[in-house]
C-alpha atoms as a PDB file:
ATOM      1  CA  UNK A   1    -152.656 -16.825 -48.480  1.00  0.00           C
ATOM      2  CA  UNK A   2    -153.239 -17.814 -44.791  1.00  0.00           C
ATOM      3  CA  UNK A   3    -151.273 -15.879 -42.187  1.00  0.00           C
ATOM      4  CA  UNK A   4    -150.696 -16.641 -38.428  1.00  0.00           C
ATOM      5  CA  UNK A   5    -150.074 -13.953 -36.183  1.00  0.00           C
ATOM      6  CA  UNK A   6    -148.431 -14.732 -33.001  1.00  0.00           C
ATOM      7  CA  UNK A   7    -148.409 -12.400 -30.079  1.00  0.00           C
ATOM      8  CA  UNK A   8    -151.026  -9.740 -29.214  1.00  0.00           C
ATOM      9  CA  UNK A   9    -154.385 -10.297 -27.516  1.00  0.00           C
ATOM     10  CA  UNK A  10    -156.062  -6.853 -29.750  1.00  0.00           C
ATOM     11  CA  UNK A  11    -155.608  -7.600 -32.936  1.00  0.00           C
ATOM     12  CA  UNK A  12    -158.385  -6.675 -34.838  1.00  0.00           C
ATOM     13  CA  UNK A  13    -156.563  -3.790 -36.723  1.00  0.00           C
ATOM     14  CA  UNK A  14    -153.916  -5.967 -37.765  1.00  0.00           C
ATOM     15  CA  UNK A  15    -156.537  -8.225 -39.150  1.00  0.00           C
ATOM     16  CA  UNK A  16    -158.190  -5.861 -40.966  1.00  0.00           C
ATOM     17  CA  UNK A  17    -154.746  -4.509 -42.321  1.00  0.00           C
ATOM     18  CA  UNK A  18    -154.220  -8.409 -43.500  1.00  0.00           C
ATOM     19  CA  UNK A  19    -156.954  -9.219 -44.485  1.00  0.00           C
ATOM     20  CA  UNK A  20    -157.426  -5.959 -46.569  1.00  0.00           C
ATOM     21  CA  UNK A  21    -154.002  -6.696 -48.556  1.00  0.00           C
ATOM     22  CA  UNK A  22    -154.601 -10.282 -49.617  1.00  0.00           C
ATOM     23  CA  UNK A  23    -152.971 -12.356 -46.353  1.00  0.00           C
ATOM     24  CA  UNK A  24    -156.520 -13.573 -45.543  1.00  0.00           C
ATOM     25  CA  UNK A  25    -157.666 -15.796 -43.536  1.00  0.00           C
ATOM     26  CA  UNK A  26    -155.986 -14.572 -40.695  1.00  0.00           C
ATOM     27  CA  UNK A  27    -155.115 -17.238 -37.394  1.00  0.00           C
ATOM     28  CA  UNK A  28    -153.897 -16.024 -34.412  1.00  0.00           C
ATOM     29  CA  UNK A  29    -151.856 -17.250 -31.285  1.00  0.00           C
ATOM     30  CA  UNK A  30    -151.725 -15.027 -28.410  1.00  0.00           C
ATOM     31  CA  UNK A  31    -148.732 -16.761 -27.145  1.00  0.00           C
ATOM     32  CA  UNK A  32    -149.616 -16.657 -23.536  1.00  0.00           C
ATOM     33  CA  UNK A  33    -149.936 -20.635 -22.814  1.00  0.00           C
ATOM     34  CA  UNK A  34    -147.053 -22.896 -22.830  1.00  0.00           C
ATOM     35  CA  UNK A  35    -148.708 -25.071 -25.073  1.00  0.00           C
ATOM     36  CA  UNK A  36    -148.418 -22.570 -28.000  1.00  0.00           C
ATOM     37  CA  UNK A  37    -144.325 -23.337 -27.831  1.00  0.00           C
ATOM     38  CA  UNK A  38    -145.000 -26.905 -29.179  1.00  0.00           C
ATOM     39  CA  UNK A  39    -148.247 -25.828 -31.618  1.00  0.00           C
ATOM     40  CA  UNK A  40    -147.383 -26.705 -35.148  1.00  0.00           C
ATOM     41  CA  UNK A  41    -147.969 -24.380 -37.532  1.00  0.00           C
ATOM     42  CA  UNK A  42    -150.872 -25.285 -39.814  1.00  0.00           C
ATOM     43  CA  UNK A  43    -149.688 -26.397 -43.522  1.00  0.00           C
ATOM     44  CA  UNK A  44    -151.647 -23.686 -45.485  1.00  0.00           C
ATOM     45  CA  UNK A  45    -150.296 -20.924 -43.522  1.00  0.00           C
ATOM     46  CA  UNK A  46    -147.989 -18.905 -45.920  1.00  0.00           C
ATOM     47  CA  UNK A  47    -147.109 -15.762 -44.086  1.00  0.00           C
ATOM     48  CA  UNK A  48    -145.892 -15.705 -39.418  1.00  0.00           C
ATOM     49  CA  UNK A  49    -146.540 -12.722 -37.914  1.00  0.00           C
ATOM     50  CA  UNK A  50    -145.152 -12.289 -34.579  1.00  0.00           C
ATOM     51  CA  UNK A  51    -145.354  -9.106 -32.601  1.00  0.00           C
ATOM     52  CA  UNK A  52    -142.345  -9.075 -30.826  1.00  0.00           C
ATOM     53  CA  UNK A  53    -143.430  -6.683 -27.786  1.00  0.00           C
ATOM     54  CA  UNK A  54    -146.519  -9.186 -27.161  1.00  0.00           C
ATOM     55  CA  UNK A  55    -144.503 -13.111 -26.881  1.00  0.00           C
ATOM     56  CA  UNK A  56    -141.745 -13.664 -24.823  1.00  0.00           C
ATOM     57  CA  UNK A  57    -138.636 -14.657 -26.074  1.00  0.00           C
ATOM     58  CA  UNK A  58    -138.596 -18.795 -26.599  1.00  0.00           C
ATOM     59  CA  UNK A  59    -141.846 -18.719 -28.328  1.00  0.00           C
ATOM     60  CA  UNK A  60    -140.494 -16.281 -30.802  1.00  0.00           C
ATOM     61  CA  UNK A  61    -137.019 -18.316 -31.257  1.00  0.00           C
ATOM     62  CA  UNK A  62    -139.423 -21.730 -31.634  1.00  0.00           C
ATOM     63  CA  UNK A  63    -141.479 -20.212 -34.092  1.00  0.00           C
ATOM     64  CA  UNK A  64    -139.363 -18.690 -36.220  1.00  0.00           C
ATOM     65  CA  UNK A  65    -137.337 -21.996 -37.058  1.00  0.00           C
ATOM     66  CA  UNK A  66    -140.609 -24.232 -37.614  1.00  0.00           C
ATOM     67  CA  UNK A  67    -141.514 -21.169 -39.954  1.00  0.00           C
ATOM     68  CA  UNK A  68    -137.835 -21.306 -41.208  1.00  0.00           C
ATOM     69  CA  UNK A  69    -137.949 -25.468 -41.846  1.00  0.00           C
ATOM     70  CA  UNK A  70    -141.452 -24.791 -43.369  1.00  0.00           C
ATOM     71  CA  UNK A  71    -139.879 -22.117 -45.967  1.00  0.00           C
ATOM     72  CA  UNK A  72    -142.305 -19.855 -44.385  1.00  0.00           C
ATOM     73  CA  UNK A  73    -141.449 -15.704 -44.576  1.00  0.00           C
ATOM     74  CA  UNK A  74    -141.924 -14.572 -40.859  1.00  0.00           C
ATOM     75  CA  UNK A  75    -141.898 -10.865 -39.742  1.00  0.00           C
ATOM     76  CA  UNK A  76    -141.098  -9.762 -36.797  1.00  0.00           C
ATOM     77  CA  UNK A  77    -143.399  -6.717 -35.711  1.00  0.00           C
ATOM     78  CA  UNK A  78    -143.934  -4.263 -32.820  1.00  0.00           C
ATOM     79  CA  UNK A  79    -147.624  -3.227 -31.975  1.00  0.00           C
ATOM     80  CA  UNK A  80    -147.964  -0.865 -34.577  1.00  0.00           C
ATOM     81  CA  UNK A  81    -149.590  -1.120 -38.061  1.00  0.00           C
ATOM     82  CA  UNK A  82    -146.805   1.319 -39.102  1.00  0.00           C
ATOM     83  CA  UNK A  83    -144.241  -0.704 -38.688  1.00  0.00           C
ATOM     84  CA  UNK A  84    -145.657  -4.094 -39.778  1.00  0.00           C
ATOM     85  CA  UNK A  85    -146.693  -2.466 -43.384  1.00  0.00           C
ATOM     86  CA  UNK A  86    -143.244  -1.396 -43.458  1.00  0.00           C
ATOM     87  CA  UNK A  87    -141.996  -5.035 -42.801  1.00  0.00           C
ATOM     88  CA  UNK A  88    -144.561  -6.611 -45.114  1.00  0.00           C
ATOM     89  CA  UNK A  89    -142.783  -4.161 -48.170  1.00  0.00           C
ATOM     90  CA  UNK A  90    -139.295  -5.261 -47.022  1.00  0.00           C
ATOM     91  CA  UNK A  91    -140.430  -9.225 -47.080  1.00  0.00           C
ATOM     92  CA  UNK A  92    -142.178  -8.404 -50.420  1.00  0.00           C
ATOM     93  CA  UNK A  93    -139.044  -6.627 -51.965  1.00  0.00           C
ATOM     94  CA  UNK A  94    -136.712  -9.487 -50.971  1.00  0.00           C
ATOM     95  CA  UNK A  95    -138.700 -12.212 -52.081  1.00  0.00           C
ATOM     96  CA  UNK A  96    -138.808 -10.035 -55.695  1.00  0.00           C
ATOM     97  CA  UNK A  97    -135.122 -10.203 -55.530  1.00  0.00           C
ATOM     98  CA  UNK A  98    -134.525 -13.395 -54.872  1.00  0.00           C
ATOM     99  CA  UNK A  99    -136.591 -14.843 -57.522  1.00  0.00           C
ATOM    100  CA  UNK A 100    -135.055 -12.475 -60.337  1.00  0.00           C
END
């Protein structure tokens, strides 16, 4: 399961944290070029990450609804491994409910 964070420009932990729970390989755009707002996201990518204290505003709007027409789960993280396990358990419980 590819992932693609967005945001950040340190991400090594989070990488590791991926990477150590099956989301491997692990892409990342820092989201501080324009150029990232009209990226597409690549087709095996099956997990966005985008730390929301690290991306301004538009990029995080743009790439949540090419995640959203893509079917793609996105969650939205601060810096903090924390708070991004917690939001990986959340996505994983709702996708358990919606396919009972």
């Amino acid at each position: 399961m590819a992932t693609l964070i967005v945001g950040g420009d340190r991400i090594h932990t989070y990488k590791d944290y991926l990477d150590a729970h099956g989301y491997g390989p692990i892409m990342h755009w820092n989201g501080r070029n324009n150029s990232e707002c009209h990226k597409k996201i690549p087709a095996r990518t099956r997990l966005v990450v985008i730390l929301v204290d690290q991306v301004n505003h538009r990029l995080a709007i743009k790439m949540r609804q090419i995640a959203n027409d893509m079917n793609l789960p996105v969650i939205f993280s601060r810096r903090s491994i924390a708070q991004l396990e917690q939001a990986i358990v959340r996505q994983r419980v709702q996708s358990a409910l919606t396919l009972q």
